[in-house]
N, C-alpha and C. Protein backbone atom coordinates (compact mmCIF):
# COMPACT_ATOMS: atom_id res chain seq x y z
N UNK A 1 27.99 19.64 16.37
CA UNK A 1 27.97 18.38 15.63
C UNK A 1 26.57 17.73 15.70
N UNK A 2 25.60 17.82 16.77
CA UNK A 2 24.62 17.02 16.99
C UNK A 2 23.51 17.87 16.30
N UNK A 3 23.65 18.87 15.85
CA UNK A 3 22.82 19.92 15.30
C UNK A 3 23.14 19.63 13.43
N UNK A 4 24.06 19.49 13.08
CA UNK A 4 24.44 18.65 11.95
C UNK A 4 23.98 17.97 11.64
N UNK A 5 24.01 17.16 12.50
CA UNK A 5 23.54 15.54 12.71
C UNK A 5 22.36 15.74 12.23
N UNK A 6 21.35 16.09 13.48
CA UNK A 6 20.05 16.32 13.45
C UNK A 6 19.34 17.01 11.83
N UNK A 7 20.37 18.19 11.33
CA UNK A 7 19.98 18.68 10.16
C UNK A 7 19.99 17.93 9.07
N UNK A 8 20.98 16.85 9.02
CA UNK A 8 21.50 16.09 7.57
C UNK A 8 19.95 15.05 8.16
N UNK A 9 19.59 14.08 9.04
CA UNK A 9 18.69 13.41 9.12
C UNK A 9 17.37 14.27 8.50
N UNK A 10 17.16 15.01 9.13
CA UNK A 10 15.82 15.64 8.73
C UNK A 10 15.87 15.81 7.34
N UNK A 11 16.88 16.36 7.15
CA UNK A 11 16.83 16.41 5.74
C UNK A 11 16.36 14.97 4.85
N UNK A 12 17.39 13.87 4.63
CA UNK A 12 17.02 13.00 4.61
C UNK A 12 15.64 12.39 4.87
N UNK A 13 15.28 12.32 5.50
CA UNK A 13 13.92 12.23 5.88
C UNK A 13 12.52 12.27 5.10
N UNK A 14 13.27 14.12 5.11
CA UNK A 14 12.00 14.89 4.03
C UNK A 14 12.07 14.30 2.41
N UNK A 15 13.56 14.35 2.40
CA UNK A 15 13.67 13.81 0.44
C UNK A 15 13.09 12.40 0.76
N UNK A 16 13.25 11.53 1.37
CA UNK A 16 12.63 9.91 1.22
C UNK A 16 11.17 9.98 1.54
N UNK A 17 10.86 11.07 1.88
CA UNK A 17 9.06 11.10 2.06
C UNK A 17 8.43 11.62 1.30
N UNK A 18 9.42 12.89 0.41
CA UNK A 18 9.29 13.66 -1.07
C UNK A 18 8.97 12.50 -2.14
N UNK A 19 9.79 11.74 -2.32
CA UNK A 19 10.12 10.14 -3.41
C UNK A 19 8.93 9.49 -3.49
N UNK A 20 8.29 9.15 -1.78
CA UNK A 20 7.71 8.17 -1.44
C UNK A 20 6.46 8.53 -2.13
N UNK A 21 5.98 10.11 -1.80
CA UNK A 21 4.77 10.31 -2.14
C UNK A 21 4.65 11.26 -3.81
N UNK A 22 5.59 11.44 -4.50
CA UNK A 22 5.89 11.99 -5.49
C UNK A 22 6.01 11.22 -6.49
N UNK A 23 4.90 11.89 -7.91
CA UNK A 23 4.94 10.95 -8.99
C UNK A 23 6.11 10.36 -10.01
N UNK A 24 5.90 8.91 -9.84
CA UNK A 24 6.94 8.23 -10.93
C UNK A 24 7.95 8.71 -11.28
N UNK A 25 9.42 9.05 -10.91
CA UNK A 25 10.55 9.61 -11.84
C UNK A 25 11.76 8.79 -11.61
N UNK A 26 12.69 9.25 -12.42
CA UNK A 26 14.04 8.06 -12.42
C UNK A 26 14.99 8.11 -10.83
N UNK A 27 14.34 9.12 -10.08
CA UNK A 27 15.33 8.92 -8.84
C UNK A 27 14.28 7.85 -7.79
N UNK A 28 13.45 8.44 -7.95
CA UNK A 28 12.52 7.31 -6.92
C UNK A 28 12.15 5.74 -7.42
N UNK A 29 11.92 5.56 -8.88
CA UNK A 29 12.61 4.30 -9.72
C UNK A 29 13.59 3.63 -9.20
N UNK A 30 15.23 4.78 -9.11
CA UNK A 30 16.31 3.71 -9.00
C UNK A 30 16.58 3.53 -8.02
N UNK A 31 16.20 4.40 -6.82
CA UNK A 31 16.25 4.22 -5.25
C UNK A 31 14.78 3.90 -4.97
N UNK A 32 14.17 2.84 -5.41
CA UNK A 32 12.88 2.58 -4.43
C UNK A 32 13.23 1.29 -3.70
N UNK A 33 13.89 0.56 -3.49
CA UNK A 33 13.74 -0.30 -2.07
C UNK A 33 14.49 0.60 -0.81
N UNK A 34 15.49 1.32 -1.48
CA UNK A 34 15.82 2.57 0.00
C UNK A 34 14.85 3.27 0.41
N UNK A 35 14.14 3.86 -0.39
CA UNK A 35 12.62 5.00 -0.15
C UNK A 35 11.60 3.76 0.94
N UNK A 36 11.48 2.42 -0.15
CA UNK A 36 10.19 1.86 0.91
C UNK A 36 11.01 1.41 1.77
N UNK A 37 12.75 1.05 2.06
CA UNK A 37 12.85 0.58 3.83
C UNK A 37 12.80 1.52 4.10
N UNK A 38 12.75 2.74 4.22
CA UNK A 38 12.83 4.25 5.10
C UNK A 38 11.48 4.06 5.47
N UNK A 39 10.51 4.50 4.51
CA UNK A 39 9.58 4.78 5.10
C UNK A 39 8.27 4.03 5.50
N UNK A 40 8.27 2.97 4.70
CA UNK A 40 7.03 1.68 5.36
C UNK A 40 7.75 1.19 6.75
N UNK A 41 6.84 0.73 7.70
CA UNK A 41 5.42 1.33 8.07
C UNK A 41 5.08 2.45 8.47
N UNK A 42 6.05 3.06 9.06
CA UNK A 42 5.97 4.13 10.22
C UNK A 42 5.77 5.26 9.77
N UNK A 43 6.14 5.94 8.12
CA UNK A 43 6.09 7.33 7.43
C UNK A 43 5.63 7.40 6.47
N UNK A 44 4.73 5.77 6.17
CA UNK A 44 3.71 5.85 4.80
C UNK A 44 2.48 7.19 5.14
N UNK A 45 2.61 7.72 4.11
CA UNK A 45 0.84 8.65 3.41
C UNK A 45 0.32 7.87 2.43
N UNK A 46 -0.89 8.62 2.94
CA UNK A 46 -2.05 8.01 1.80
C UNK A 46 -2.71 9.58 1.82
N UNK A 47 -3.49 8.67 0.78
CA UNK A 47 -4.59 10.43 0.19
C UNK A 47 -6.01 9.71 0.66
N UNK A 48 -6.39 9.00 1.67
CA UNK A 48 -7.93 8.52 2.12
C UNK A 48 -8.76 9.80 2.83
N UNK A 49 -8.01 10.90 2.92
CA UNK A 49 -8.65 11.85 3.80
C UNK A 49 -9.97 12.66 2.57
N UNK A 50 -8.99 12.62 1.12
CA UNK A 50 -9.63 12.86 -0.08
C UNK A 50 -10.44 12.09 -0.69
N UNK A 51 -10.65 10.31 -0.40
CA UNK A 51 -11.20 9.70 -1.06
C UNK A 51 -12.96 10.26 -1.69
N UNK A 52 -13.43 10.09 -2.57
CA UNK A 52 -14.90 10.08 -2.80
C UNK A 52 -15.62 9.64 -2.31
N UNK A 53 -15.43 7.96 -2.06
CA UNK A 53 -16.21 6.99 -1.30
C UNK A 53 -15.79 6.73 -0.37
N UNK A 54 -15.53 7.22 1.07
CA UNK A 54 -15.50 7.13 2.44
C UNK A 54 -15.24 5.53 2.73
N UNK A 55 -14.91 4.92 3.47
CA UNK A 55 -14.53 3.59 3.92
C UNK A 55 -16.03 2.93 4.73
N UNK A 56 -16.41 2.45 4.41
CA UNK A 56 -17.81 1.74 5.02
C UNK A 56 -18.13 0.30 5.76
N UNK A 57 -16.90 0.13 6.34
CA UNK A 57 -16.88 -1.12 7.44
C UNK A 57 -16.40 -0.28 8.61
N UNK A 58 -16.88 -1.39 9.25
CA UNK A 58 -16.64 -1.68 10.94
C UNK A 58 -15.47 -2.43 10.78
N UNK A 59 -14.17 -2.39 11.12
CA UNK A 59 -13.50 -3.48 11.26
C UNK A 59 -12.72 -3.93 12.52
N UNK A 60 -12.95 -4.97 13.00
CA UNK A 60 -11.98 -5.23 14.55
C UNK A 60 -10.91 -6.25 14.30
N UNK A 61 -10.10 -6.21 15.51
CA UNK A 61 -8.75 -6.91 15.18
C UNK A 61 -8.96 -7.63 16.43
N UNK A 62 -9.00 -8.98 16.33
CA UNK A 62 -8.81 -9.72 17.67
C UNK A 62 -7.53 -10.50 17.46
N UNK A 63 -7.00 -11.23 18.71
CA UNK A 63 -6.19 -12.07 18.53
C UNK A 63 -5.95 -13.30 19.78
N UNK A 64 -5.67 -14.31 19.42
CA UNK A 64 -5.20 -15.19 20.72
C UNK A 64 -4.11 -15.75 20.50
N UNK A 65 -3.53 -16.56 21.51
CA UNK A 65 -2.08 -16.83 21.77
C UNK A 65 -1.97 -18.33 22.52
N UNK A 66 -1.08 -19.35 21.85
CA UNK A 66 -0.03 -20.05 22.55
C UNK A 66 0.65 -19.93 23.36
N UNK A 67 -0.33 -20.72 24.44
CA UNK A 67 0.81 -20.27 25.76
C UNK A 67 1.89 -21.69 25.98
N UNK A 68 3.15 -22.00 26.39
CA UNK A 68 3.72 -22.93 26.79
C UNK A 68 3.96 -22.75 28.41
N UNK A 69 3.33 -23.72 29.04
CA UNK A 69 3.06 -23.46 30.94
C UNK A 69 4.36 -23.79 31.02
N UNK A 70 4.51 -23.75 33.03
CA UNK A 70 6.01 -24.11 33.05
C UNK A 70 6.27 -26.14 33.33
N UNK A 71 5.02 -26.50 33.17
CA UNK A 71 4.83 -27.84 33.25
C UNK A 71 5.17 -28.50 31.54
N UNK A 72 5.16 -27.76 30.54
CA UNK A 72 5.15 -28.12 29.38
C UNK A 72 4.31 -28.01 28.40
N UNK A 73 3.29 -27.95 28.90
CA UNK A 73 1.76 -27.82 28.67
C UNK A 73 1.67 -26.61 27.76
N UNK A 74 0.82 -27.00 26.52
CA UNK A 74 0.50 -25.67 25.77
C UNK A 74 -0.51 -25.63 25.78
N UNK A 75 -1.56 -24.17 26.20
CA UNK A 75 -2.79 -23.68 26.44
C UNK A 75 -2.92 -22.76 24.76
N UNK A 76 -4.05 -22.52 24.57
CA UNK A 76 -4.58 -21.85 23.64
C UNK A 76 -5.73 -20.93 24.44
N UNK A 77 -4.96 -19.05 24.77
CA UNK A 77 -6.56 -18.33 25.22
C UNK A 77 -7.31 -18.34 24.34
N UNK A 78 -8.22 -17.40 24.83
CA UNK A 78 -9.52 -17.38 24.28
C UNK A 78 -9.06 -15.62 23.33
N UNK A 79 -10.02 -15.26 22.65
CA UNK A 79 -9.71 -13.99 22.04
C UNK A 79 -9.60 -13.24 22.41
N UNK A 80 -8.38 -12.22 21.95
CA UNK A 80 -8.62 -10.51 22.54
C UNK A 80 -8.91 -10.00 21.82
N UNK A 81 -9.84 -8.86 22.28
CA UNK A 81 -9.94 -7.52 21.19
C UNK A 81 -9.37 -6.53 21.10
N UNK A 82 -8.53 -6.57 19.98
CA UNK A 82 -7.55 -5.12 20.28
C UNK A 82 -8.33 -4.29 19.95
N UNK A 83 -9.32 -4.32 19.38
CA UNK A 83 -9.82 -2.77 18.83
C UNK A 83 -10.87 -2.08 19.99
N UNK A 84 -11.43 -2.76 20.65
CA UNK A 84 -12.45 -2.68 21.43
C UNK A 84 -11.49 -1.83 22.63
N UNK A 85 -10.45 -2.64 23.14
CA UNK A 85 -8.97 -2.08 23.35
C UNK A 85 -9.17 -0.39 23.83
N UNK A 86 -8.49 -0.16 22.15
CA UNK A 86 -8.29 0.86 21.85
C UNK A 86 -9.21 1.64 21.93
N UNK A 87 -10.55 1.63 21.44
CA UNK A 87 -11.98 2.45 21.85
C UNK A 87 -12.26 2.27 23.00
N UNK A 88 -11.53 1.77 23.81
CA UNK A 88 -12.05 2.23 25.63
C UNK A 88 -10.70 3.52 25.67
N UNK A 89 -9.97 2.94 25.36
CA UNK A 89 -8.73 3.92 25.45
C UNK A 89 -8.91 5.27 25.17
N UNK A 90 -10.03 5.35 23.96
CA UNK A 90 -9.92 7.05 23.19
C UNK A 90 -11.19 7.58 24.09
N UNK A 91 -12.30 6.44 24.07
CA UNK A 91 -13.24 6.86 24.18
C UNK A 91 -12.84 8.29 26.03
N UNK A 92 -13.77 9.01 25.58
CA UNK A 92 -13.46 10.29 27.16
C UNK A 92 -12.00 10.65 27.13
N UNK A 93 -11.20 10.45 26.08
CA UNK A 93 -9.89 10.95 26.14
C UNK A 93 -9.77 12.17 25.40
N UNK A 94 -9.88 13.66 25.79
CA UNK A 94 -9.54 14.89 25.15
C UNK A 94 -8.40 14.36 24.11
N UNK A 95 -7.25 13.39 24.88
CA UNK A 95 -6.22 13.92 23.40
C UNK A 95 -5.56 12.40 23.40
N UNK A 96 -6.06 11.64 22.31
CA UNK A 96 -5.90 10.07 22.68
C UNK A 96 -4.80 10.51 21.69
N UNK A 97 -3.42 9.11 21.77
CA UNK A 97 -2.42 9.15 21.17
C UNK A 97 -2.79 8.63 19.92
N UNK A 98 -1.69 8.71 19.19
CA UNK A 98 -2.02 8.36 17.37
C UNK A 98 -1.55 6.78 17.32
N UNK A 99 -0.82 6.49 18.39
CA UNK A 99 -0.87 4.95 18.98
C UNK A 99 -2.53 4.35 19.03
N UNK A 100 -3.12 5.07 19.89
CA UNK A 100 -4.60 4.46 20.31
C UNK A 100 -5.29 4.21 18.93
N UNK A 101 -5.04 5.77 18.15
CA UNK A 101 -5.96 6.09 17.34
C UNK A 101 -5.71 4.90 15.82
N UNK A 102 -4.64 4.94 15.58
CA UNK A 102 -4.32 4.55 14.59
C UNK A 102 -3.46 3.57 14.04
N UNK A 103 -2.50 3.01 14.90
CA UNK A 103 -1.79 1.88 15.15
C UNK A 103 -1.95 0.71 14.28
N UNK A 104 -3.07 0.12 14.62
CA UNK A 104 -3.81 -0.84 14.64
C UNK A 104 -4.27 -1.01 13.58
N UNK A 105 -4.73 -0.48 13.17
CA UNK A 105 -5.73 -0.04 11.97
C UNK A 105 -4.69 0.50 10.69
N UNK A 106 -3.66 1.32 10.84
CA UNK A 106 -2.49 1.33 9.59
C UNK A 106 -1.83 -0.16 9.49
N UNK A 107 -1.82 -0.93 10.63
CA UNK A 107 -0.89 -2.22 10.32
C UNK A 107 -1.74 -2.81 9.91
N UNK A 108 -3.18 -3.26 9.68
CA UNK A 108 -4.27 -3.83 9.53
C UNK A 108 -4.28 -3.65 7.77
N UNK A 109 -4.17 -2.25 7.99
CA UNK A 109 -4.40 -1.98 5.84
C UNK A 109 -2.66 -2.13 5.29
N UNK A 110 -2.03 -1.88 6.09
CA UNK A 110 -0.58 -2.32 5.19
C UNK A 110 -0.91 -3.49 4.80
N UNK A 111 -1.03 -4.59 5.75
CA UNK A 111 -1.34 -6.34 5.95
C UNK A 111 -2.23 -6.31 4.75
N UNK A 112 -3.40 -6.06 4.41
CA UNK A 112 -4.05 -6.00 3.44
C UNK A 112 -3.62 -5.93 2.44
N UNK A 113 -3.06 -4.85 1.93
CA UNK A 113 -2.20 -3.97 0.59
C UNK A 113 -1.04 -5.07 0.44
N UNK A 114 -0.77 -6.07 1.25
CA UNK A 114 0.90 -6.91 1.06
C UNK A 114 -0.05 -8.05 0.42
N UNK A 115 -1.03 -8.71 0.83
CA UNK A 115 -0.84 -10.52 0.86
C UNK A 115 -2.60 -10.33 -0.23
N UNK A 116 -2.56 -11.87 -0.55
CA UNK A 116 -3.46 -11.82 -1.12
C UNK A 116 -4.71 -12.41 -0.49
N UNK A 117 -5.90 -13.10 -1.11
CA UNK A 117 -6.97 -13.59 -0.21
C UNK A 117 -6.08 -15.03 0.36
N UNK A 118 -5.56 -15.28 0.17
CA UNK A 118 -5.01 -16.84 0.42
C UNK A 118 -4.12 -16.36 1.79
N UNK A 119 -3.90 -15.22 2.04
CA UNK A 119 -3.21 -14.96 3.25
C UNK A 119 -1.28 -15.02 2.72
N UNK A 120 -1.10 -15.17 1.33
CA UNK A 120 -0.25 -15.14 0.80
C UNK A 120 0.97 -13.57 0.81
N UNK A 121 2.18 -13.18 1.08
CA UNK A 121 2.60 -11.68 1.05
C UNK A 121 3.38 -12.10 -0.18
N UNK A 122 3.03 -10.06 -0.66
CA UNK A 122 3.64 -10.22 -2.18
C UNK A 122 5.28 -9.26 -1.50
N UNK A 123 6.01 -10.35 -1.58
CA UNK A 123 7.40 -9.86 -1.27
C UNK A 123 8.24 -9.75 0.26
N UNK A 124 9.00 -8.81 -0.17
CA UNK A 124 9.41 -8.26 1.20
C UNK A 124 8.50 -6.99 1.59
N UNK A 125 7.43 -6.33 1.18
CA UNK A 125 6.61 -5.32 2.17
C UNK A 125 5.57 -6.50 2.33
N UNK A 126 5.31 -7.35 2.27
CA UNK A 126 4.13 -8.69 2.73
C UNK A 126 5.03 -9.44 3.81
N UNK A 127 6.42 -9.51 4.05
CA UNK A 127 6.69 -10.16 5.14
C UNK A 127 6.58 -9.03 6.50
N UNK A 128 7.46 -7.87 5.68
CA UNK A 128 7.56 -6.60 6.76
C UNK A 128 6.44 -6.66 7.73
N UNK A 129 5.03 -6.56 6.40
CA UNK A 129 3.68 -5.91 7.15
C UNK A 129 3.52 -7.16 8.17
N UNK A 130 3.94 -8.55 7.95
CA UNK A 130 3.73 -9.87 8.69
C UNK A 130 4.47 -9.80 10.13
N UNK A 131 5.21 -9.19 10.21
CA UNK A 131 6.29 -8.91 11.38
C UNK A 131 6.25 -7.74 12.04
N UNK A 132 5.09 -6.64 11.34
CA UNK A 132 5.04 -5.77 12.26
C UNK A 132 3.56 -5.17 12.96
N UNK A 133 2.75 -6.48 11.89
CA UNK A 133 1.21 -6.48 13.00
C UNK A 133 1.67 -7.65 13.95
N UNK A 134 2.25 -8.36 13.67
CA UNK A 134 2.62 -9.59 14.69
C UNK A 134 3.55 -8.97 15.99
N UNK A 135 4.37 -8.06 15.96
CA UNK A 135 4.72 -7.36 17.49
C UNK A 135 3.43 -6.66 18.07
N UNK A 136 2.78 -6.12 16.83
CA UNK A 136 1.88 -5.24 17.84
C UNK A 136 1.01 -5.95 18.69
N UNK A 137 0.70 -7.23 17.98
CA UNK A 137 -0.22 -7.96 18.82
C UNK A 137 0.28 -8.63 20.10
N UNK A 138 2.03 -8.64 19.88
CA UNK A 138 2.50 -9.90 20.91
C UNK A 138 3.25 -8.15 21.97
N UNK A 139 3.01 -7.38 22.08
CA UNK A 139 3.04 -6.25 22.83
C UNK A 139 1.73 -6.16 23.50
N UNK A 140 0.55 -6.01 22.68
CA UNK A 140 -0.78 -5.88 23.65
C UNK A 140 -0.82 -6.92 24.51
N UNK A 141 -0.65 -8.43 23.89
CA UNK A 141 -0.76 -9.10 24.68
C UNK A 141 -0.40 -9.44 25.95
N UNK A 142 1.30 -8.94 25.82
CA UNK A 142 1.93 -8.17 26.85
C UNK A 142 1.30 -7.35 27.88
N UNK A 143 0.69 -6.74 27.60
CA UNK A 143 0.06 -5.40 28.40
C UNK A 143 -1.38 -6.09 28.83
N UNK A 144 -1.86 -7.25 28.42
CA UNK A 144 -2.92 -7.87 29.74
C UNK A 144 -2.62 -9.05 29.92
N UNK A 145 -1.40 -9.27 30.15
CA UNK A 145 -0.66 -10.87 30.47
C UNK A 145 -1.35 -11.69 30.17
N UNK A 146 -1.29 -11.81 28.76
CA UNK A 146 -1.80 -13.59 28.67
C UNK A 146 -1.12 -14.67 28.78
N UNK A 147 0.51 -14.38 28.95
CA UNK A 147 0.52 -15.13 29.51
C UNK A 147 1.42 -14.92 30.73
N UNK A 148 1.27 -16.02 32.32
CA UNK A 148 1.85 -15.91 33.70
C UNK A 148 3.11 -15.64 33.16
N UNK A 149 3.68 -15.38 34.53
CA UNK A 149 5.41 -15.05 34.93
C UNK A 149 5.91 -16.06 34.21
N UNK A 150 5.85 -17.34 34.36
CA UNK A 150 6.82 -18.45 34.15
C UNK A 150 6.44 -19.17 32.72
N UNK A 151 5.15 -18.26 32.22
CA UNK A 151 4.63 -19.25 30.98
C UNK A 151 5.62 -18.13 29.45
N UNK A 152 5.60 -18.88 28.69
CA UNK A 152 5.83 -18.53 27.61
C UNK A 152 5.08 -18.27 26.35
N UNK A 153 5.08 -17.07 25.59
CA UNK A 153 3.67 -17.23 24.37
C UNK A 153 4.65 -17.51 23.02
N UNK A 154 4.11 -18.52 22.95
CA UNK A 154 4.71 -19.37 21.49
C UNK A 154 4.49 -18.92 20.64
N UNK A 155 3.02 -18.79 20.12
CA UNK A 155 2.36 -18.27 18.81
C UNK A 155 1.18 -17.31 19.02
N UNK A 156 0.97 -16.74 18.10
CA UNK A 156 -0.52 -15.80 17.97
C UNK A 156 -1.18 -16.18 16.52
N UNK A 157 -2.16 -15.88 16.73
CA UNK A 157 -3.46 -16.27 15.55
C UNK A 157 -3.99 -14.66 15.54
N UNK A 158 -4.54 -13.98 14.56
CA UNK A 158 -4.76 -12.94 13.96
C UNK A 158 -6.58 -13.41 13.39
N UNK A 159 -7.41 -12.68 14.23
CA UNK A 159 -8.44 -12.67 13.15
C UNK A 159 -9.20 -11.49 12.85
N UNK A 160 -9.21 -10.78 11.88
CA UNK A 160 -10.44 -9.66 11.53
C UNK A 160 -11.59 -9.50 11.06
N UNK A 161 -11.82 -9.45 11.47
CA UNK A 161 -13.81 -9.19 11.54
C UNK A 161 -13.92 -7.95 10.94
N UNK A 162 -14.83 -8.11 9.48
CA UNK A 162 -15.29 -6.90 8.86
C UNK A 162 -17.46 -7.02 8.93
N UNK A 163 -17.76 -5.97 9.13
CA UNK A 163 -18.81 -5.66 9.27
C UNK A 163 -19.49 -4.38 8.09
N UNK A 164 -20.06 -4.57 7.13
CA UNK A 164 -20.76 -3.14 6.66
C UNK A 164 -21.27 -2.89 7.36
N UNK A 165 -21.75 -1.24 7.34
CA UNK A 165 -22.45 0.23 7.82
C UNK A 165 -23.60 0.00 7.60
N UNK A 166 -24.68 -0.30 8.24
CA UNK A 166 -25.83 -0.36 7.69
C UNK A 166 -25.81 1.37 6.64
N UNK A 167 -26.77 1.00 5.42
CA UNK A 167 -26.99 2.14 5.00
C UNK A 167 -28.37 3.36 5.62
N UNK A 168 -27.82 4.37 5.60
CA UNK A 168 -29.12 4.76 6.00
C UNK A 168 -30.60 4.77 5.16
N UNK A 169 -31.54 5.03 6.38
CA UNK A 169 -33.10 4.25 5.56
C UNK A 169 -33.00 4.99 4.45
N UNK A 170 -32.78 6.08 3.81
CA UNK A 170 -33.35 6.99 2.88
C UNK A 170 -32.63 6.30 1.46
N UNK A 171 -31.31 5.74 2.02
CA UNK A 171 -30.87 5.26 0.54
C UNK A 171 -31.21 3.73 -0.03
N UNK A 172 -30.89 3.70 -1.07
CA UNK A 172 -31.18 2.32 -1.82
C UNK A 172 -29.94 1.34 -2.12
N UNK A 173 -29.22 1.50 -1.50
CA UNK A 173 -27.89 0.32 -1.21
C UNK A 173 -28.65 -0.28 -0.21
N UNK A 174 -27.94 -1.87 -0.72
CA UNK A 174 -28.42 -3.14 -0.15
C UNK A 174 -26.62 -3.55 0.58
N UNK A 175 -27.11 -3.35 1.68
CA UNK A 175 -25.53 -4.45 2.24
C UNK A 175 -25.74 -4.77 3.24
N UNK A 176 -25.39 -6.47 3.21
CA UNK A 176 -25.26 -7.28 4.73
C UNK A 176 -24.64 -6.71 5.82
N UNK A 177 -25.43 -6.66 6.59
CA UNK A 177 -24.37 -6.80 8.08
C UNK A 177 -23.76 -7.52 8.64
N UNK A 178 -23.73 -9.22 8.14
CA UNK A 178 -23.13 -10.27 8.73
C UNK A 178 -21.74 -9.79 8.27
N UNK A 179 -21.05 -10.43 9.85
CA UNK A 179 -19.57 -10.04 9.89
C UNK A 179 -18.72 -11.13 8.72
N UNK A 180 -18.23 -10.31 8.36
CA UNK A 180 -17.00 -11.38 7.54
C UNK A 180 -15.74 -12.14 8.34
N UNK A 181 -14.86 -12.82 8.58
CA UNK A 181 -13.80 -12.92 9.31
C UNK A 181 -13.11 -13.17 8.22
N UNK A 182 -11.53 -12.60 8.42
CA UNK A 182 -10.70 -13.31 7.65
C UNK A 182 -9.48 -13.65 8.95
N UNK A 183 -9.23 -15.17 8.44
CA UNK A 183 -8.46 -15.61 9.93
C UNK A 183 -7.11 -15.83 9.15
N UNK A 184 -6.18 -15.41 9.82
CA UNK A 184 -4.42 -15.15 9.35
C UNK A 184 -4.02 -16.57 10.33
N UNK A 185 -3.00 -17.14 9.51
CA UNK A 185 -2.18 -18.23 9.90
C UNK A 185 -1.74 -18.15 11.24
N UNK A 186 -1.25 -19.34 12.29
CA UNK A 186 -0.71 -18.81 13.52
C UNK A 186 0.76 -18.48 12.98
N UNK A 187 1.59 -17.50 13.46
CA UNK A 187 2.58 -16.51 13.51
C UNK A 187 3.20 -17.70 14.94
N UNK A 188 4.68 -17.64 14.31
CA UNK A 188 5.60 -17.99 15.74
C UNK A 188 6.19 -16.83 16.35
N UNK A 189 5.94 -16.84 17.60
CA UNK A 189 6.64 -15.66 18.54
C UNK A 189 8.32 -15.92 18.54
N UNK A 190 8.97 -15.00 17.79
CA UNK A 190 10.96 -15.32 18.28
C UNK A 190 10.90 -15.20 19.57
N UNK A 191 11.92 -16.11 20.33
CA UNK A 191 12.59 -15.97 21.41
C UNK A 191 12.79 -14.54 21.40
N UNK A 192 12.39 -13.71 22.78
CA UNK A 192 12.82 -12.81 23.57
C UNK A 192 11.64 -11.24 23.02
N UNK A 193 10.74 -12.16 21.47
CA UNK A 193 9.85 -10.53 21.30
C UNK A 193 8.88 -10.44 22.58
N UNK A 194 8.29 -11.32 23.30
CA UNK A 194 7.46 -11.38 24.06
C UNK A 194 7.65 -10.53 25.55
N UNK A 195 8.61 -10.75 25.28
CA UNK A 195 9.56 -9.82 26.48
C UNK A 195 9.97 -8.51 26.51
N UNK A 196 9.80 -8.14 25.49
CA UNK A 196 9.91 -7.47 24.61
C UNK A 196 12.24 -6.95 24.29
N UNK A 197 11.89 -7.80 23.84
CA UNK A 197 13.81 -7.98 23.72
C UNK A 197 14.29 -7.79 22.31
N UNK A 198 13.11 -8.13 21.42
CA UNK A 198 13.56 -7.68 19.98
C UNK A 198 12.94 -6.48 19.58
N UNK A 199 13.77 -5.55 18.93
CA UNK A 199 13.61 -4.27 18.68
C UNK A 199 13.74 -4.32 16.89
């Protein structure tokens, strides 16, 4: 039975990832909010490995947090860097996870692809992507306690910092290096994600 099981899922699986990435037709039409809850975030493809023009920023993900003390008191830390993070993590690692590698950086361009410059999401994949860079951040944060035993983290603030590549000397593209920021609204933490209690 569990071999069944296991076969009818996989199966499944493969046809909603067939849909997802397969051009325009009337089955992926009339089943596309089943195709995108299956597979956004966690089993989206892209074709960037093919692109022409290579991706040409630096981009980092910091974040800070609302703390509520056990006096009442709400603190505001100072920033983390998740990305910096993660590049200590890979950096000297023969076989860094696709967590380290990539995490961060797929929830970063979903978030992008959902909302507009106003920080606005177009729909339900703009709230999704809103709720699932917002665990990742209130998980790291987790993992260098920002906040004590007895304190509580209320909210997080989201900011990304984009940087162009300098070009190299030989070519004739002109692009700044001053960092851009784009700063995302503070996010309320639900009771019990911090803890990690919501799944």
């Amino acid at each position: 039975m569990a071999a069944v099981a296991v076969a009818v899922v996989a199966c499944v699986h493969l046809g909603m990832v067939f849909l997802s990435v397969a051009p325009a037709n009337t089955v992926s039409k009339r089943h596309a909010d089943a195709v995108d809850a299956w597979v956004y975030p966690e089993f989206e493809q892209n074709w960037k490995l093919f692109a022409p023009n290579p991706l040409q920023q630096n981009i980092t993900v910091q974040v800070r947090a609302q703390v509520r003390t056990e006096a009442g008191d709400t603190l505001t830390t100072g920033w983390y860097d998740l990305s910096a993070q993660d590049g200590r993590d890979i950096s000297g690692n023969l076989l860094p996870s696709h967590t380290q590698q990539n995490e961060l950086r797929r929830a970063v361009d979903f978030y992008a692809g959902t909302h507009d410059a106003g920080n606005r999401p177009a729909g339900l994949r703009g709230e999704l992507s809103e709720e699932y860079l917002r665990r990742i951040a209130v998980l790291r944060l987790e993992r260098v306690h920002a906040a004590a035993p007895r304190e509580d983290l209320t909210r997080i603030q989201i900011r990304i910092r984009s940087t162009e590549v300098k070009p190299p000397p030989w070519s004739e593209e002109k692009a700044s290096t001053a960092p851009v920021d784009r700063l995302l609204p503070w996010w309320t933490v639900p009771a019990g994600e911090a803890g990690g209690g919501v799944r």
